[in-house]
PDB file of N, CA and C in Angstrom:
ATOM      1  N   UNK A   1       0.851  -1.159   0.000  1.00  0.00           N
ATOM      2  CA  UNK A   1       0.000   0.000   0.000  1.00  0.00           C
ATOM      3  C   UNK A   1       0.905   1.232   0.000  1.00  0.00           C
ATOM      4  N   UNK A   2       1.316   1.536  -1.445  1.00  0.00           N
ATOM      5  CA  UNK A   2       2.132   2.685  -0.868  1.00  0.00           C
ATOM      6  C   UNK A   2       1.376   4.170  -1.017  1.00  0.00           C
ATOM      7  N   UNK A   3       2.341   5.079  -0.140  1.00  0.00           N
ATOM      8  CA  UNK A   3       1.644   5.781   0.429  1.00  0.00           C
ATOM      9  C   UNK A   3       1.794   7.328  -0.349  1.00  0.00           C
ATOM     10  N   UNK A   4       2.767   6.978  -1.911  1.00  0.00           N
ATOM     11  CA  UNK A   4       2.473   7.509  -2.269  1.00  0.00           C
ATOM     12  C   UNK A   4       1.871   7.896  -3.879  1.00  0.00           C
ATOM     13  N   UNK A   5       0.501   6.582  -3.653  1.00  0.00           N
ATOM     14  CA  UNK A   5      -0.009   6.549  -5.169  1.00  0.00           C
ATOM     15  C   UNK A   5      -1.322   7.812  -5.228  1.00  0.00           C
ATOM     16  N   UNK A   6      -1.577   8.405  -3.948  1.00  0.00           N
ATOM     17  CA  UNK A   6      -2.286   9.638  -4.603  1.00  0.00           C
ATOM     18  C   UNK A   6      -1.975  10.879  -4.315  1.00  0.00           C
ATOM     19  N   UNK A   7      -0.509  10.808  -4.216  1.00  0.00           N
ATOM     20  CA  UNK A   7      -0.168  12.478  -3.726  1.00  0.00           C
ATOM     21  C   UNK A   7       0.096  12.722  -5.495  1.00  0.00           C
ATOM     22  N   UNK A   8      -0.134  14.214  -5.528  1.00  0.00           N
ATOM     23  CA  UNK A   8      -0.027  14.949  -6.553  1.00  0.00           C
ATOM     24  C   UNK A   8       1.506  14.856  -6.867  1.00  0.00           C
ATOM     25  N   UNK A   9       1.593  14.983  -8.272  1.00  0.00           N
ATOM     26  CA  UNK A   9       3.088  14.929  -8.807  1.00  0.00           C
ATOM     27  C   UNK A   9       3.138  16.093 -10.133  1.00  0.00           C
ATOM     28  N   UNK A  10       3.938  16.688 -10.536  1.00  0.00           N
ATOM     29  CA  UNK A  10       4.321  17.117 -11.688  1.00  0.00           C
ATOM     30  C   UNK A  10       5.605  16.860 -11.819  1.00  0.00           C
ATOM     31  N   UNK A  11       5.468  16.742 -13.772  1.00  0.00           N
ATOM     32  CA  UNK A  11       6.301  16.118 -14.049  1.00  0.00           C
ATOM     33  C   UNK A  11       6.917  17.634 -15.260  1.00  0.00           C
ATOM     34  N   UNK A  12       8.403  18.025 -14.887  1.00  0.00           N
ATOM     35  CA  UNK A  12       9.017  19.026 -16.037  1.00  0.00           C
ATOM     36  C   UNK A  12      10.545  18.807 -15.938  1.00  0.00           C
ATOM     37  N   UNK A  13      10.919  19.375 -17.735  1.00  0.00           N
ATOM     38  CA  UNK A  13      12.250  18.968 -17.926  1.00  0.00           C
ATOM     39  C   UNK A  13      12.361  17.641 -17.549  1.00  0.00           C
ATOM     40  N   UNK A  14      11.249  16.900 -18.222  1.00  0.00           N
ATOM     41  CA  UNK A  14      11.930  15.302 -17.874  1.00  0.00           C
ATOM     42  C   UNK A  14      11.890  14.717 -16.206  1.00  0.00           C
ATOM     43  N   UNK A  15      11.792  15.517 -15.322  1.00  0.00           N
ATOM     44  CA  UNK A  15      11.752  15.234 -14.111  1.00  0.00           C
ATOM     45  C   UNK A  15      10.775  14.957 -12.934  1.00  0.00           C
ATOM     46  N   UNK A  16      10.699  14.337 -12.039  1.00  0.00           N
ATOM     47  CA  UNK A  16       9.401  14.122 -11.773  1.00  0.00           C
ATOM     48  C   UNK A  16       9.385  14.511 -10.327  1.00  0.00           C
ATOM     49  N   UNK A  17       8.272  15.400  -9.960  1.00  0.00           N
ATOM     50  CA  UNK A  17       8.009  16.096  -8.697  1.00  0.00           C
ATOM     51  C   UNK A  17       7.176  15.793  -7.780  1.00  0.00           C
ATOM     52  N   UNK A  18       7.186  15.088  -6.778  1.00  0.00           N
ATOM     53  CA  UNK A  18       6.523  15.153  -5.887  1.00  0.00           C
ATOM     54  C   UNK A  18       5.800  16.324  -4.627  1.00  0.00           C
ATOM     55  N   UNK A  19       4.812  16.978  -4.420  1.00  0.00           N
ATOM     56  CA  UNK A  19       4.537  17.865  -3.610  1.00  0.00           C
ATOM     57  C   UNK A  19       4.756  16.464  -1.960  1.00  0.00           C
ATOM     58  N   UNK A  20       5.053  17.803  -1.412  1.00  0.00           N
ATOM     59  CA  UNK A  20       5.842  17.491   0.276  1.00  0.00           C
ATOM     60  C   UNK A  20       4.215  16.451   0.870  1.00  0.00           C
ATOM     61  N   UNK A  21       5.226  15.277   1.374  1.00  0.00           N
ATOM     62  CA  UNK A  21       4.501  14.660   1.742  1.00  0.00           C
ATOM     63  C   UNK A  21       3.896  15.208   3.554  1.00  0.00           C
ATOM     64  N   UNK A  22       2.684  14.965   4.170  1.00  0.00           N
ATOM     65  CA  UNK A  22       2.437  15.331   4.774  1.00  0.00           C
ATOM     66  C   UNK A  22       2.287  14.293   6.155  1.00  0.00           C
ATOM     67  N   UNK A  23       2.021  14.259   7.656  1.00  0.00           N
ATOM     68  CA  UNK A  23       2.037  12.673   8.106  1.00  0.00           C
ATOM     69  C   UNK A  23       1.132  13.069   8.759  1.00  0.00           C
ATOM     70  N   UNK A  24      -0.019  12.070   9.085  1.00  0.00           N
ATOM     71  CA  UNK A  24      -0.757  12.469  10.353  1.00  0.00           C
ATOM     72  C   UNK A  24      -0.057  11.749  11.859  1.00  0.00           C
ATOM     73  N   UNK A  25      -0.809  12.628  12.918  1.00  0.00           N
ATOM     74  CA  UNK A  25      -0.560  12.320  14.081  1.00  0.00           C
ATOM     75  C   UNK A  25      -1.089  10.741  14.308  1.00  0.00           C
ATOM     76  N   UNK A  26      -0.338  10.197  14.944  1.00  0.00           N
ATOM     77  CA  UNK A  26      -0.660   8.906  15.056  1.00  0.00           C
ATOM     78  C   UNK A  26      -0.854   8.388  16.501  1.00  0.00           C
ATOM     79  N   UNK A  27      -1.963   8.813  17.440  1.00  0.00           N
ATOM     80  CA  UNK A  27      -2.150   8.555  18.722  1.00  0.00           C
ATOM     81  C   UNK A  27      -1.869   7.268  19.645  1.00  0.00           C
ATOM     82  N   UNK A  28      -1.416   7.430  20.304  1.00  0.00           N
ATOM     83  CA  UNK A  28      -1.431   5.931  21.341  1.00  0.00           C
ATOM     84  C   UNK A  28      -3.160   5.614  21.510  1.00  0.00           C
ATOM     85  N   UNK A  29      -3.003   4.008  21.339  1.00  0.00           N
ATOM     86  CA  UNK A  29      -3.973   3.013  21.700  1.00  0.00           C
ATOM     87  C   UNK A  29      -3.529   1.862  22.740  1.00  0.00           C
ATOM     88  N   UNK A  30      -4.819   1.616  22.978  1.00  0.00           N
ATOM     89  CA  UNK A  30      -4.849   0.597  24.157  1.00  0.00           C
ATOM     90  C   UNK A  30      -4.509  -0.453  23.408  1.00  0.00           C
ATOM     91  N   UNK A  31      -4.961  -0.748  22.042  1.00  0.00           N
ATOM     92  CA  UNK A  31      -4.740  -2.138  20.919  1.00  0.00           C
ATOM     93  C   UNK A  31      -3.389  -2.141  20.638  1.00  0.00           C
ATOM     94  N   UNK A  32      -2.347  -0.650  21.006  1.00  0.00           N
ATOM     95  CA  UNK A  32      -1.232  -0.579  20.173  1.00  0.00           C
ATOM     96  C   UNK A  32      -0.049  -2.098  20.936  1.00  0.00           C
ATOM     97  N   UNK A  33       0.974  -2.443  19.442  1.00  0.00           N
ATOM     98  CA  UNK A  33       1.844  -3.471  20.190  1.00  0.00           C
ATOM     99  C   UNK A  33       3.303  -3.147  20.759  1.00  0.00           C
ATOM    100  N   UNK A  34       3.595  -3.037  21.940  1.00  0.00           N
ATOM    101  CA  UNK A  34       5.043  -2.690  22.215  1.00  0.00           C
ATOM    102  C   UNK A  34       5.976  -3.885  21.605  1.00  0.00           C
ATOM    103  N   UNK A  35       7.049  -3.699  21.096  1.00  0.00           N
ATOM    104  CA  UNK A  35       7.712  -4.631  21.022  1.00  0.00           C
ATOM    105  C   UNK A  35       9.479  -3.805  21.643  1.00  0.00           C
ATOM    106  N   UNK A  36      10.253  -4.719  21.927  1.00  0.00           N
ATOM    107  CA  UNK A  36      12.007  -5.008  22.035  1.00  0.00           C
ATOM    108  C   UNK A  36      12.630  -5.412  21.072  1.00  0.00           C
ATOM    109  N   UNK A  37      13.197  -4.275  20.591  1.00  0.00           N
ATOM    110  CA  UNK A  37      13.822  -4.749  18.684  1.00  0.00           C
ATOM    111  C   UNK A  37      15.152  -5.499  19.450  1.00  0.00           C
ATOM    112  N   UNK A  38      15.475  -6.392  18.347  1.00  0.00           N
ATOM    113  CA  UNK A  38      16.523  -7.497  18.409  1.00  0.00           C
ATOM    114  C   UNK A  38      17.673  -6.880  17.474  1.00  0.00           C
ATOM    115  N   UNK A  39      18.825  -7.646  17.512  1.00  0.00           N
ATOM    116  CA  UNK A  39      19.590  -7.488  16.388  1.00  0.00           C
ATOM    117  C   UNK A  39      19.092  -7.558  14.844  1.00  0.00           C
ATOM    118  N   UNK A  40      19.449  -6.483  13.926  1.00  0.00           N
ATOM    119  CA  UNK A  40      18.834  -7.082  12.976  1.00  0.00           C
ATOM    120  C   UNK A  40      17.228  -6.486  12.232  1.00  0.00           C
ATOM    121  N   UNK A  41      16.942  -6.384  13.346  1.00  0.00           N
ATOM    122  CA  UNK A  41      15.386  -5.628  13.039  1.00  0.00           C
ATOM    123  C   UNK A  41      15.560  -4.152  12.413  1.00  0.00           C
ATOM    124  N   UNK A  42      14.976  -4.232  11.134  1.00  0.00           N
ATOM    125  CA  UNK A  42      14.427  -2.897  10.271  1.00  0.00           C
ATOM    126  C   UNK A  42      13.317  -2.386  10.042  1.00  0.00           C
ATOM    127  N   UNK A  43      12.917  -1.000  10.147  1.00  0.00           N
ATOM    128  CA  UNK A  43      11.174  -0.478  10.059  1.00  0.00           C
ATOM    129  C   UNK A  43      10.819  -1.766   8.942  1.00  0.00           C
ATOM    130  N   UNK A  44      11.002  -1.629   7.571  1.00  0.00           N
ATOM    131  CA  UNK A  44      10.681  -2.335   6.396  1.00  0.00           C
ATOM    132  C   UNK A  44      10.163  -4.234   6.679  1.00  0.00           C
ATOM    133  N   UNK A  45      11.318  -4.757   7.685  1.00  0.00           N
ATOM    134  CA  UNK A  45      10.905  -6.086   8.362  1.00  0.00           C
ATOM    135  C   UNK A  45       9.720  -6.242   9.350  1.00  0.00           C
ATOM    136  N   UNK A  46       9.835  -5.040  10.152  1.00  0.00           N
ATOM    137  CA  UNK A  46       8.856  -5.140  11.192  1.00  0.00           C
ATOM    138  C   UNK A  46       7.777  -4.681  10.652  1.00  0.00           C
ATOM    139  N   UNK A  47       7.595  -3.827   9.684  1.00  0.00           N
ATOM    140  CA  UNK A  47       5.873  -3.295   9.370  1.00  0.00           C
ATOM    141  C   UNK A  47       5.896  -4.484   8.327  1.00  0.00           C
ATOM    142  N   UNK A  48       6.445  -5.587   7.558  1.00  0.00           N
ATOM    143  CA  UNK A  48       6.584  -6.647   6.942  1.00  0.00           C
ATOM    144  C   UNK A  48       5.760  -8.173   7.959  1.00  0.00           C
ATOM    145  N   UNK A  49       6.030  -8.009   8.802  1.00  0.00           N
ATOM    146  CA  UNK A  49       6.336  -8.636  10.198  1.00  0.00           C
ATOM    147  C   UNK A  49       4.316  -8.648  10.485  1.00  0.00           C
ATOM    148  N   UNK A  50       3.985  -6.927  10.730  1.00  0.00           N
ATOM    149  CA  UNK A  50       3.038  -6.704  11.301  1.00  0.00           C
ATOM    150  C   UNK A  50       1.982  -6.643  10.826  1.00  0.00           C
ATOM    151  N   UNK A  51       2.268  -6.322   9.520  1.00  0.00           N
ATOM    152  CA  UNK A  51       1.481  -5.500   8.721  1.00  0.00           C
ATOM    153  C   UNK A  51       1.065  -6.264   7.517  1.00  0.00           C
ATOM    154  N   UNK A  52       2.062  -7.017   6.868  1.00  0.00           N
ATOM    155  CA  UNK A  52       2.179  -7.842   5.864  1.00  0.00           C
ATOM    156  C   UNK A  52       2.783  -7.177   4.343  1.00  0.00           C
ATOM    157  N   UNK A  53       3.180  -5.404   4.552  1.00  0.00           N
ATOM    158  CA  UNK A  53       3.377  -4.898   3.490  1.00  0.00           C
ATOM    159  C   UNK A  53       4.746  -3.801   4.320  1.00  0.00           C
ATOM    160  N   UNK A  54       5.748  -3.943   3.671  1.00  0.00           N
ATOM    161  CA  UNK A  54       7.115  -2.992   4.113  1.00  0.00           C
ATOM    162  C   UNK A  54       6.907  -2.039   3.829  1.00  0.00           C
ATOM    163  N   UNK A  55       5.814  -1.164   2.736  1.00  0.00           N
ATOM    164  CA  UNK A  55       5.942  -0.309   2.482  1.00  0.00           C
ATOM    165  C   UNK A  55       5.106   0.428   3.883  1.00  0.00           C
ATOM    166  N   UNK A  56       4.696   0.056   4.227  1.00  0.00           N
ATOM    167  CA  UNK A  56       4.193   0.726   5.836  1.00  0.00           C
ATOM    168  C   UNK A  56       5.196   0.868   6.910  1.00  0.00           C
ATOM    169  N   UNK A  57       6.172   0.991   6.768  1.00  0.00           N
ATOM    170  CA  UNK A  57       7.604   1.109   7.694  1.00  0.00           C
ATOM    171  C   UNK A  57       7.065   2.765   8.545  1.00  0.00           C
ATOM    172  N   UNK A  58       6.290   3.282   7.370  1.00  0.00           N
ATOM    173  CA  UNK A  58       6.892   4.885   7.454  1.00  0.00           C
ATOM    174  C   UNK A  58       5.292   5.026   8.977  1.00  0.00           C
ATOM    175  N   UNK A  59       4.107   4.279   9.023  1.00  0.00           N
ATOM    176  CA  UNK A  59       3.497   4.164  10.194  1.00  0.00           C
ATOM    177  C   UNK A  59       4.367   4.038  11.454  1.00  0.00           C
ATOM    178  N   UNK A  60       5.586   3.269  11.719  1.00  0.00           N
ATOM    179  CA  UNK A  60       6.245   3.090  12.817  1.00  0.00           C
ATOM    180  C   UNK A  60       6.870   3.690  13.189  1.00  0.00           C
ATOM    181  N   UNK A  61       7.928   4.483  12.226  1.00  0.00           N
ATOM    182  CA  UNK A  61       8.630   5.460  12.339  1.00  0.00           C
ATOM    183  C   UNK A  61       7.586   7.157  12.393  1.00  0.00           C
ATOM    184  N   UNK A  62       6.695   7.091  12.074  1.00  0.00           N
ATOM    185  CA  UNK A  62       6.085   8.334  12.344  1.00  0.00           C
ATOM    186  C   UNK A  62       5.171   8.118  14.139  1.00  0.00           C
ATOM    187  N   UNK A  63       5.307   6.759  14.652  1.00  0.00           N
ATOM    188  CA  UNK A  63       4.440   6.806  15.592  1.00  0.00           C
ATOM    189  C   UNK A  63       5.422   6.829  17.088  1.00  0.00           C
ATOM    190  N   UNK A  64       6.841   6.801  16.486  1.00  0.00           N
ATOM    191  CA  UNK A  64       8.323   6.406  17.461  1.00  0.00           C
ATOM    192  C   UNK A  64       9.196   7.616  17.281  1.00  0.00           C
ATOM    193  N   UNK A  65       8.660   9.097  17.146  1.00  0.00           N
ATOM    194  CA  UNK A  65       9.803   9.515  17.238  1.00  0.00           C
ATOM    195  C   UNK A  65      10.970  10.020  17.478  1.00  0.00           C
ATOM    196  N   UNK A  66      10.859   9.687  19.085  1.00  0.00           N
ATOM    197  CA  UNK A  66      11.973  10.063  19.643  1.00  0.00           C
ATOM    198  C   UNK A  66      12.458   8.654  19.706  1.00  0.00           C
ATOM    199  N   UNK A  67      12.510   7.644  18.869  1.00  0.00           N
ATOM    200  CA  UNK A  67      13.268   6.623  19.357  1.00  0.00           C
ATOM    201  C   UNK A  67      13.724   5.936  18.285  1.00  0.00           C
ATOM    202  N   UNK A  68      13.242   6.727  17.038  1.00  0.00           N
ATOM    203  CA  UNK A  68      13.673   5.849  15.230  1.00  0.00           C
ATOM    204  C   UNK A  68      14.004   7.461  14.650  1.00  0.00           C
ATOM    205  N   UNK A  69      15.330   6.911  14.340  1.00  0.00           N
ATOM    206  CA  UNK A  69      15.850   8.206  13.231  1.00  0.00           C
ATOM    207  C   UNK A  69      14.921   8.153  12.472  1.00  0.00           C
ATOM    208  N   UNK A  70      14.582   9.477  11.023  1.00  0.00           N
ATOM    209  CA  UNK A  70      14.134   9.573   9.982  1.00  0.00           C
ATOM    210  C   UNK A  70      14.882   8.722   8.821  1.00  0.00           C
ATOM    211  N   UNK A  71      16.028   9.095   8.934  1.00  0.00           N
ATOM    212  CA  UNK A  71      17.021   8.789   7.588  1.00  0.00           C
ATOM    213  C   UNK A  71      17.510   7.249   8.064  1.00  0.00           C
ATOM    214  N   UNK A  72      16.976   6.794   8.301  1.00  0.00           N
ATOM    215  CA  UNK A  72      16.984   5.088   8.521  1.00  0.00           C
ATOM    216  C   UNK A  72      16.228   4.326   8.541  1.00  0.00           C
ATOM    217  N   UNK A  73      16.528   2.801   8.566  1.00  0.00           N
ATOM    218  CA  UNK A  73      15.376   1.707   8.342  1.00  0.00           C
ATOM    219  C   UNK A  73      15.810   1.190   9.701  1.00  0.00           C
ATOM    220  N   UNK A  74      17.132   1.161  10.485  1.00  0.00           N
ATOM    221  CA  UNK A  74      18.016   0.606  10.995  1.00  0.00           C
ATOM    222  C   UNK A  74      17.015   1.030  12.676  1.00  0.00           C
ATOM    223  N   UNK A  75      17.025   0.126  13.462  1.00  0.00           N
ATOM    224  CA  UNK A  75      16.857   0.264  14.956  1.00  0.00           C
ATOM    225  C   UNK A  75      17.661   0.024  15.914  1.00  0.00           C
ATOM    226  N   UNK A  76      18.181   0.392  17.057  1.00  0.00           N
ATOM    227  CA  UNK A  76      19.490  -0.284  17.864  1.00  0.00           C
ATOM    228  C   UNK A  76      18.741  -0.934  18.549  1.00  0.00           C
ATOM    229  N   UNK A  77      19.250  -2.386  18.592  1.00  0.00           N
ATOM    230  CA  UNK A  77      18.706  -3.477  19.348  1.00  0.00           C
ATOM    231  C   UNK A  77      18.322  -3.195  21.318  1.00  0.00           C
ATOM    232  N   UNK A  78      17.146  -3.527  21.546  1.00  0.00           N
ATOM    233  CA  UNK A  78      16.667  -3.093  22.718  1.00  0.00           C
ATOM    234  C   UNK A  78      15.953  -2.270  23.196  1.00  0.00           C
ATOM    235  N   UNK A  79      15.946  -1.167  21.539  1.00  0.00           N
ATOM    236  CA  UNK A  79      14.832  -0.387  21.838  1.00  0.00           C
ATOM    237  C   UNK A  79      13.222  -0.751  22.035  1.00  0.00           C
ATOM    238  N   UNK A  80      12.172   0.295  22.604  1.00  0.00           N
ATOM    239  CA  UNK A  80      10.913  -0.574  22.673  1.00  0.00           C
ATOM    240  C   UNK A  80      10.421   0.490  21.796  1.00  0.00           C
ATOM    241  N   UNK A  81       9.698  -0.108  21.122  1.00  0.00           N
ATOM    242  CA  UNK A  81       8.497   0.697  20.132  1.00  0.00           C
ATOM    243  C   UNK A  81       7.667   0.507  20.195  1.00  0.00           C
ATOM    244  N   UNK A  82       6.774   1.491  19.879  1.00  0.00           N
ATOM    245  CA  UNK A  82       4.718   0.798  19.517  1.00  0.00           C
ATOM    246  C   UNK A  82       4.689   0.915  17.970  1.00  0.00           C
ATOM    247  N   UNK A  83       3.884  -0.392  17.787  1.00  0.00           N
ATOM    248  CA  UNK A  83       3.368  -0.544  16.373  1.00  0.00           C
ATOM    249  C   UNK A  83       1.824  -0.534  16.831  1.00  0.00           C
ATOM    250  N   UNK A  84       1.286   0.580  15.817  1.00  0.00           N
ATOM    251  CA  UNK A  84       0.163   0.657  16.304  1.00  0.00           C
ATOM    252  C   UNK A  84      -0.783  -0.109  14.865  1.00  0.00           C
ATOM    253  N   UNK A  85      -1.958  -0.412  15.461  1.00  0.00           N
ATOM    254  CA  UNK A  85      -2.689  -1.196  15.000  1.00  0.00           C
ATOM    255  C   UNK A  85      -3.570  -0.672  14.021  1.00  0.00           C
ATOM    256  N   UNK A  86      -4.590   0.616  14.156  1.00  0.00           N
ATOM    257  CA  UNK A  86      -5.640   0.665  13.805  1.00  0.00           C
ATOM    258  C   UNK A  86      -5.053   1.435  12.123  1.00  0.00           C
ATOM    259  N   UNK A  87      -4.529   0.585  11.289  1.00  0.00           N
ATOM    260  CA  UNK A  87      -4.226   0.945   9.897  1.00  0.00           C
ATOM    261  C   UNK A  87      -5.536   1.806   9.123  1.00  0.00           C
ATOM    262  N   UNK A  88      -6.752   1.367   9.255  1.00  0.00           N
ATOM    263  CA  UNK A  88      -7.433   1.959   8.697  1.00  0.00           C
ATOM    264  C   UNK A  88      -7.858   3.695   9.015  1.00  0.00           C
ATOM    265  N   UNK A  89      -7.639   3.430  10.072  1.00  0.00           N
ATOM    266  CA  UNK A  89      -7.743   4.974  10.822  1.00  0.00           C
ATOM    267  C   UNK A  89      -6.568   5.816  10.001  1.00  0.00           C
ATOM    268  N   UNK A  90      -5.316   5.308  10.266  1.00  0.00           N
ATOM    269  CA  UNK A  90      -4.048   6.146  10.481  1.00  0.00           C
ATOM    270  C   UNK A  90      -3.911   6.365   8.627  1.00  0.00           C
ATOM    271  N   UNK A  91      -4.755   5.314   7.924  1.00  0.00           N
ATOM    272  CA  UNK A  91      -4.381   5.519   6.636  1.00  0.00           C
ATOM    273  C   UNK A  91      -5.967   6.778   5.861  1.00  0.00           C
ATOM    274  N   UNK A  92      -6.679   6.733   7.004  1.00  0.00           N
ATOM    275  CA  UNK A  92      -8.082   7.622   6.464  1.00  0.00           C
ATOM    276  C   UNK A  92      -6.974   9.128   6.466  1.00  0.00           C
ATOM    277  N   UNK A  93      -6.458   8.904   7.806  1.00  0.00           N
ATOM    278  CA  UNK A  93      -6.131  10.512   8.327  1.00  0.00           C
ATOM    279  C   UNK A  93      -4.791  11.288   7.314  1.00  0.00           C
ATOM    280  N   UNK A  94      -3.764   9.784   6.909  1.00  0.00           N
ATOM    281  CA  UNK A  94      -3.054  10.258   5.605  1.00  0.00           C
ATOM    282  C   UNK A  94      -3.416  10.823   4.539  1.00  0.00           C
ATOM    283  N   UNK A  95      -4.747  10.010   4.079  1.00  0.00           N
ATOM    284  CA  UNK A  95      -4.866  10.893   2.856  1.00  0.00           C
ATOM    285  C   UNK A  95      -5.389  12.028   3.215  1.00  0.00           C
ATOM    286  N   UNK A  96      -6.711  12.450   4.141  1.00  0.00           N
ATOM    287  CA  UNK A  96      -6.920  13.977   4.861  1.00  0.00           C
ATOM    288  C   UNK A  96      -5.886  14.456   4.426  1.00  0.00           C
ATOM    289  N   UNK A  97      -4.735  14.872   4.924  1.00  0.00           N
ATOM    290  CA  UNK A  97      -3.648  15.594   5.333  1.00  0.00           C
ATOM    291  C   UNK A  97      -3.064  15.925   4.001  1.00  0.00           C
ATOM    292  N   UNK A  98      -3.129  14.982   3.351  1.00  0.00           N
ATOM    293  CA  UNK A  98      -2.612  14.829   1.671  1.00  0.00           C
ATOM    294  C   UNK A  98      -3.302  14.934   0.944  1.00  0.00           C
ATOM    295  N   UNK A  99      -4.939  15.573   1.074  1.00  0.00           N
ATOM    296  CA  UNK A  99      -5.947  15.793   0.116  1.00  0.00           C
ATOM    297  C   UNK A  99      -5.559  16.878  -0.931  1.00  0.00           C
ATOM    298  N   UNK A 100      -5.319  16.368  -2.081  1.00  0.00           N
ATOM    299  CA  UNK A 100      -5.119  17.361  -3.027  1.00  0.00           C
ATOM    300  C   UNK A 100      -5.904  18.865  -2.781  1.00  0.00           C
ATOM    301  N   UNK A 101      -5.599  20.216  -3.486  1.00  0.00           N
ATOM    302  CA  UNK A 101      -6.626  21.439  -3.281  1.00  0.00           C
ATOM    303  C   UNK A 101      -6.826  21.443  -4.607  1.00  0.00           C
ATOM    304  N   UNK A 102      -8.116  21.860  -4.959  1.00  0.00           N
ATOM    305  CA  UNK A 102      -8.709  21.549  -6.219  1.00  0.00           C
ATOM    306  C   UNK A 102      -8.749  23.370  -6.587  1.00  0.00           C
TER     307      UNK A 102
END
């Protein structure tokens, strides 16, 4: 499900533009899952793991962030994270945020 098949794009000089992606807030739940990353563990494995699709990495890392760099997939083993659950919610409130202006 990636997240970015309906953001607006233009395309000039051959090049292709994406407008700034936007994230929604992603609240703590009572459903959400803590986990203790191991050696080894990457956003891309674990939303793989949880989710069944890597391209949802960017849910974990937007819901962790004082505890997952941006510019990485990489976690230091021992950290605890929440993977939160309610995908349908967190993916209504993405596109909101990313609603094209007409």
């Amino acid at each position: 499900m990636s997240r970015l098949r309906n953001i607006d794009e233009k395309i000039s000089d051959n090049k292709r533009h994406l407008k700034n992606i936007k994230y929604p807030n992603i609240p703590l739940s009572i459903d959400d899952i803590h986990i203790i990353t191991i050696d080894g563990d990457r956003l891309d494995l674990i939303a793989n793991r949880f989710y069944k699709d890597s391209d949802l990495w960017w849910v974990i890392s937007i819901a962790n962030p004082s505890k997952i760099r941006r510019d990485s997939f990489f976690i230091k083993p021992g950290t605890q994270i929440r993977i939160p659950i309610d995908l349908d919610s967190i993916m209504e409130d993405f596109e909101k945020v990313n609603k094209p202006l007409i």
